[in-house]
Protein backbone atom coordinates (compact mmCIF):
# COMPACT_ATOMS: atom_id res chain seq x y z
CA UNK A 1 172.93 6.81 83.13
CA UNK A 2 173.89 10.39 82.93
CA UNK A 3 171.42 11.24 80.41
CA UNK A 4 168.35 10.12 82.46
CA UNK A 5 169.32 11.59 85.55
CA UNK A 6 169.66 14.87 83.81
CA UNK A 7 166.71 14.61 82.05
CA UNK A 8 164.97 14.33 85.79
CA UNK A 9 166.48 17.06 87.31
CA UNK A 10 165.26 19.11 83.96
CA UNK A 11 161.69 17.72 84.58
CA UNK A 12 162.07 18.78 88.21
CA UNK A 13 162.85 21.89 87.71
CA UNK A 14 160.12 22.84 84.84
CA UNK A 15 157.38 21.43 87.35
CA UNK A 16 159.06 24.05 89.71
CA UNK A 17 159.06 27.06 87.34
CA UNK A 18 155.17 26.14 86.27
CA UNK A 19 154.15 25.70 89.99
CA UNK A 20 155.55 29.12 90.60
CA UNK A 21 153.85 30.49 87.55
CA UNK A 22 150.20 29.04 88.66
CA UNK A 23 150.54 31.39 91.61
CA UNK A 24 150.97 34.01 90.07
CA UNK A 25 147.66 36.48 88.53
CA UNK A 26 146.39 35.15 85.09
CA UNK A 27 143.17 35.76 82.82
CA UNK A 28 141.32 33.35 84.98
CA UNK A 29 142.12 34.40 88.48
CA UNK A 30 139.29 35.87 90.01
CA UNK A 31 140.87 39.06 91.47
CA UNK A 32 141.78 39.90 87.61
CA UNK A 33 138.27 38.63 86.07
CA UNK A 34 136.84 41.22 88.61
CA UNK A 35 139.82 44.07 87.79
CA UNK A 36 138.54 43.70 84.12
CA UNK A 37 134.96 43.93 85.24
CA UNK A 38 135.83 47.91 86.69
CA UNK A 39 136.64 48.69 83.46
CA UNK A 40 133.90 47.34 81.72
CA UNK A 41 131.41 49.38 83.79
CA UNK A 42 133.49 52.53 83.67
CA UNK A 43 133.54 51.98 79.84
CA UNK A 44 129.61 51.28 80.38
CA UNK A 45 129.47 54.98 81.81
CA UNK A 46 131.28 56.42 78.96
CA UNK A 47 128.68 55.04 76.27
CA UNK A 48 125.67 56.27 78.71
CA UNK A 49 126.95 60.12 78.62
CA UNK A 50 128.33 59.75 74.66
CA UNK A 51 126.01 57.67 73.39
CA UNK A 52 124.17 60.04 71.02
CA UNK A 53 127.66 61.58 70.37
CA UNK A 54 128.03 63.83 67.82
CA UNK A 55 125.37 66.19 69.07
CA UNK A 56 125.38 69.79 68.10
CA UNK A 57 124.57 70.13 72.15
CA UNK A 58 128.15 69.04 72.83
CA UNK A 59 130.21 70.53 69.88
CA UNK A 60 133.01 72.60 71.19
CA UNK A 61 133.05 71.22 74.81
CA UNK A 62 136.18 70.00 76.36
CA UNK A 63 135.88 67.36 79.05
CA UNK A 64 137.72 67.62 82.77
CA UNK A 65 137.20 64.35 84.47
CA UNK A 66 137.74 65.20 87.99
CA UNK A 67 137.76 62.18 90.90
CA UNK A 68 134.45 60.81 91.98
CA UNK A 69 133.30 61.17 95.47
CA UNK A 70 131.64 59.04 98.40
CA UNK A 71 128.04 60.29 98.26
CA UNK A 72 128.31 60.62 101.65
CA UNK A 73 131.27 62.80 102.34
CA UNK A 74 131.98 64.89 99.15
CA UNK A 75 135.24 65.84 100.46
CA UNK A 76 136.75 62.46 100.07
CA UNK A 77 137.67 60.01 96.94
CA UNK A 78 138.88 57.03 97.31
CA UNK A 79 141.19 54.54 94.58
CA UNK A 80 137.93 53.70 93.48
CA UNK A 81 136.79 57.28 92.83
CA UNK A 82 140.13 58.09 91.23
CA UNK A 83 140.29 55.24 88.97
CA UNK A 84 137.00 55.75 87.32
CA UNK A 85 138.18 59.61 86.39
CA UNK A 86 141.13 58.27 84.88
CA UNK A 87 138.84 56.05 82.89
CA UNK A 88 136.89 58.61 81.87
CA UNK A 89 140.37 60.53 80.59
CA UNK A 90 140.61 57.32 78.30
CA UNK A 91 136.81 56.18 77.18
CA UNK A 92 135.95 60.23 75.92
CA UNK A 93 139.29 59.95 74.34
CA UNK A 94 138.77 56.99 72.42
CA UNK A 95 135.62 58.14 71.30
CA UNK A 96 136.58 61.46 70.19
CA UNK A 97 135.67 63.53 72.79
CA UNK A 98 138.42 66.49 73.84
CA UNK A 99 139.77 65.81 77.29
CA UNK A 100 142.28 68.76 79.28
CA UNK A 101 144.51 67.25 81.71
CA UNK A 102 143.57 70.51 84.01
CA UNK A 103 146.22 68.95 86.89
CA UNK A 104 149.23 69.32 84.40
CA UNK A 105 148.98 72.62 82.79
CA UNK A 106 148.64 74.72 85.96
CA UNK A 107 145.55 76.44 84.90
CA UNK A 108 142.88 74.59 87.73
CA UNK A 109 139.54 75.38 86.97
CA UNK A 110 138.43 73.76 89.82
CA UNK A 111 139.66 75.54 93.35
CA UNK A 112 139.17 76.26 96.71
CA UNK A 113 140.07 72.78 97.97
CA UNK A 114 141.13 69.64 96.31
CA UNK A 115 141.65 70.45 92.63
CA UNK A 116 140.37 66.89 91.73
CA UNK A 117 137.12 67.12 93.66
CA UNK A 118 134.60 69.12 91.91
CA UNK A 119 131.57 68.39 94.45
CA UNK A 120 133.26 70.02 97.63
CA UNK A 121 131.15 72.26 98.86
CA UNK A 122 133.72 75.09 98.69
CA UNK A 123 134.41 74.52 95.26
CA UNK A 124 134.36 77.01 92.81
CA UNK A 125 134.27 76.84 88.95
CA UNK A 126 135.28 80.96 87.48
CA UNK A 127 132.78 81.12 84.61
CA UNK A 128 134.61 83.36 82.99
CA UNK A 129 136.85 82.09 79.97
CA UNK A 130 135.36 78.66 81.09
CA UNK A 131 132.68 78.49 78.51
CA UNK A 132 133.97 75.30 76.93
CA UNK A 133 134.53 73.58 80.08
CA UNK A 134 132.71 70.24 80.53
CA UNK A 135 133.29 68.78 84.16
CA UNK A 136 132.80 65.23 84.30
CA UNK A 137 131.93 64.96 88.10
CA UNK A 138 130.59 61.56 90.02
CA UNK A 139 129.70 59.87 92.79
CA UNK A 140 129.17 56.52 94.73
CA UNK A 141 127.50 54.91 97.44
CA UNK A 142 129.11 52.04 99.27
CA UNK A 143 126.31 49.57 100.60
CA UNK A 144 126.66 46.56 101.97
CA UNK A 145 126.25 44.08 98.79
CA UNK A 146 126.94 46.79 96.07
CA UNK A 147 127.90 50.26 95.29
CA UNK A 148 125.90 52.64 93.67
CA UNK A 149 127.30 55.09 91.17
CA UNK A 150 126.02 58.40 89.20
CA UNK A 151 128.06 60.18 86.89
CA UNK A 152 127.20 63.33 85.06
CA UNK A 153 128.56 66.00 82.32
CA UNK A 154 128.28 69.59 83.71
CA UNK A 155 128.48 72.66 81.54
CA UNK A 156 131.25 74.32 83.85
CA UNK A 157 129.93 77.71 83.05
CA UNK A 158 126.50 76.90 84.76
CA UNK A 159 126.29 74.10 85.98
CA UNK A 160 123.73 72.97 83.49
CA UNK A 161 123.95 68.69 83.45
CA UNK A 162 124.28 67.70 79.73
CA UNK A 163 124.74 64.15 80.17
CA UNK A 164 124.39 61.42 82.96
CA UNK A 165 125.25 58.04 83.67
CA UNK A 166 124.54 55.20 86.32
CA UNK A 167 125.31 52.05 87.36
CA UNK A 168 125.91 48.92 90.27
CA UNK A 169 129.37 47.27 91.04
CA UNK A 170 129.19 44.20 93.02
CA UNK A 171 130.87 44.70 95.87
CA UNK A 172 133.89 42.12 94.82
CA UNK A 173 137.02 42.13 96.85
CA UNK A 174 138.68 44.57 94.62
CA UNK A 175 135.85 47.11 94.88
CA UNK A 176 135.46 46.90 98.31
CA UNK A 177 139.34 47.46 98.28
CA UNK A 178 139.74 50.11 96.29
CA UNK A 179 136.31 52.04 97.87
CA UNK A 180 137.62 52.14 101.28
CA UNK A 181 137.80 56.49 102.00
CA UNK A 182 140.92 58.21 102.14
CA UNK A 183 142.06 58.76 105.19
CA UNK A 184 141.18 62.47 106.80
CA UNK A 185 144.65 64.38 105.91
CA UNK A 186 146.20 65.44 108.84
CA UNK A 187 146.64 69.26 109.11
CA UNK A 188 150.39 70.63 108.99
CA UNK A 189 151.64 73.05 112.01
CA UNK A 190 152.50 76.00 110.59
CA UNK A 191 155.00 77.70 111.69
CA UNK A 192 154.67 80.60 114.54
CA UNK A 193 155.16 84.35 112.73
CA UNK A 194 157.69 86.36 113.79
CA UNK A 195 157.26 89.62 114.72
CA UNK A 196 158.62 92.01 112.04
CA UNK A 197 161.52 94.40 113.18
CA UNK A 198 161.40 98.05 112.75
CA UNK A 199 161.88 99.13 108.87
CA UNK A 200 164.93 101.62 109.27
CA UNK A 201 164.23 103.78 106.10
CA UNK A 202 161.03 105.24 105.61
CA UNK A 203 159.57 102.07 107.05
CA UNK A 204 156.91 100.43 109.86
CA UNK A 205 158.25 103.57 111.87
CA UNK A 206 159.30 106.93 108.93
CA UNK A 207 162.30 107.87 108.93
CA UNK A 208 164.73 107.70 111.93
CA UNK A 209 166.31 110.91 112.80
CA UNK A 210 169.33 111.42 115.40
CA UNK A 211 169.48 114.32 118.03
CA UNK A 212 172.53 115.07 116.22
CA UNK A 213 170.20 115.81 112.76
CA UNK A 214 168.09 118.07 115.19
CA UNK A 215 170.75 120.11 116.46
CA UNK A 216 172.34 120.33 113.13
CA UNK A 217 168.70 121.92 111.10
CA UNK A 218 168.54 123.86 114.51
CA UNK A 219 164.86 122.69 115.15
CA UNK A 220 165.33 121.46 119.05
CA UNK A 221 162.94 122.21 120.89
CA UNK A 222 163.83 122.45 124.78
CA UNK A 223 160.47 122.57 126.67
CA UNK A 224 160.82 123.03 130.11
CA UNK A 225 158.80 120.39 132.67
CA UNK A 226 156.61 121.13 135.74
């Protein structure tokens, strides 16, 4: 009788641990069938820009993949945006095209603002040294069944587009997810300046003398009032 009754409470508890599994994200699940579907079309982009790769037009070029940007609003990215640069890191990489992790070495081409956004209109890309720079810049357009996006390959020194890529996400749950805009960064107080005290030695004010130094190099003057 034992045997039975433990060979139930084994069956129980294997129905429990595979009903637990089932809810749980697999292949099939449509939330990861669309997940693998972002990377498909990112990869997509990657074959539109490389596609004719090598070209003497691109030899000696070193991608930056900075964060694409809502069409929009230039100054803001989104997980969306983000994620597809990152892709970009990978898909030139795998197809033998130098990337530069710009963010980790300290030396930003890309300033004034955001160093990931290379379409703010305060950015600024120094020519100078910058001649193998390739900025990998992009944007998107949220609609209301889709989104819209452009990439392109800039020659950093110019501007001059070698390269471009498009293409249309359905607007699954993910995407719409993931495109929803940052959130406008809220601008820290700084903190009031204090006034600066006098500089004793040769400072704000020269040198500080005493009437004691006067009388002492015998240069008091006594001028008398009206």
């Amino acid at each position: 009788m034992k045997n039975p009754f433990r060979l139930a409470l084994f069956s129980v508890f294997l129905l429990a641990v595979l009903a637990g599994c089932s809810t749980r994200g697999t292949s099939k699940d449509p939330g990861y069938v669309d997940a693998v579907e972002i990377k498909l079309k990112c990869r997509e982009l990657a074959d539109q820009m490389l596609a004719t790769v090598p070209n003497d037009a691109l030899q000696g070029f070193v991608a930056m993949p900075t964060s694409f940007v809502d069409e929009n609003n230039t100054s803001t990215s989104s997980p969306l945006g983000r994620l597809m640069a990152e892709s970009m890191f990978y898909e030139f990489n795998q197809r033998g095209f130098p990337t530069r992790e710009y963010r980790l070495t300290g030396k930003i081409s890309v300033v004034g603002g955001r160093d990931d956004l290379a379409l703010v209109a305060n950015q600024v890309v120094p020519y100078e040294g910058q001649k193998w720079a390739a900025l990998v810049v992009g944007t998107y357009y949220v609609d209301k069944d889709a989104t819209f996006v452009n990439v392109r390959l800039v020659r950093a020194s110019d501007g001059l587009v070698l390269r471009t890529g498009e293409l249309v996400l359905v607007n699954t749950p993910v995407v719409v997810r993931m495109g929803k805009s940052d959130p406008p960064a809220v601008p820290v107080a700084s903190a009031p300046a204090t006034p600066a005290g006098p500089r004793i030695n040769g400072g704000l004010y020269g040198p500080l003398t005493s009437p004691a130094d006067s009388l002492k190099s015998g240069s008091v003057r006594i001028v008398q009032g009206k």
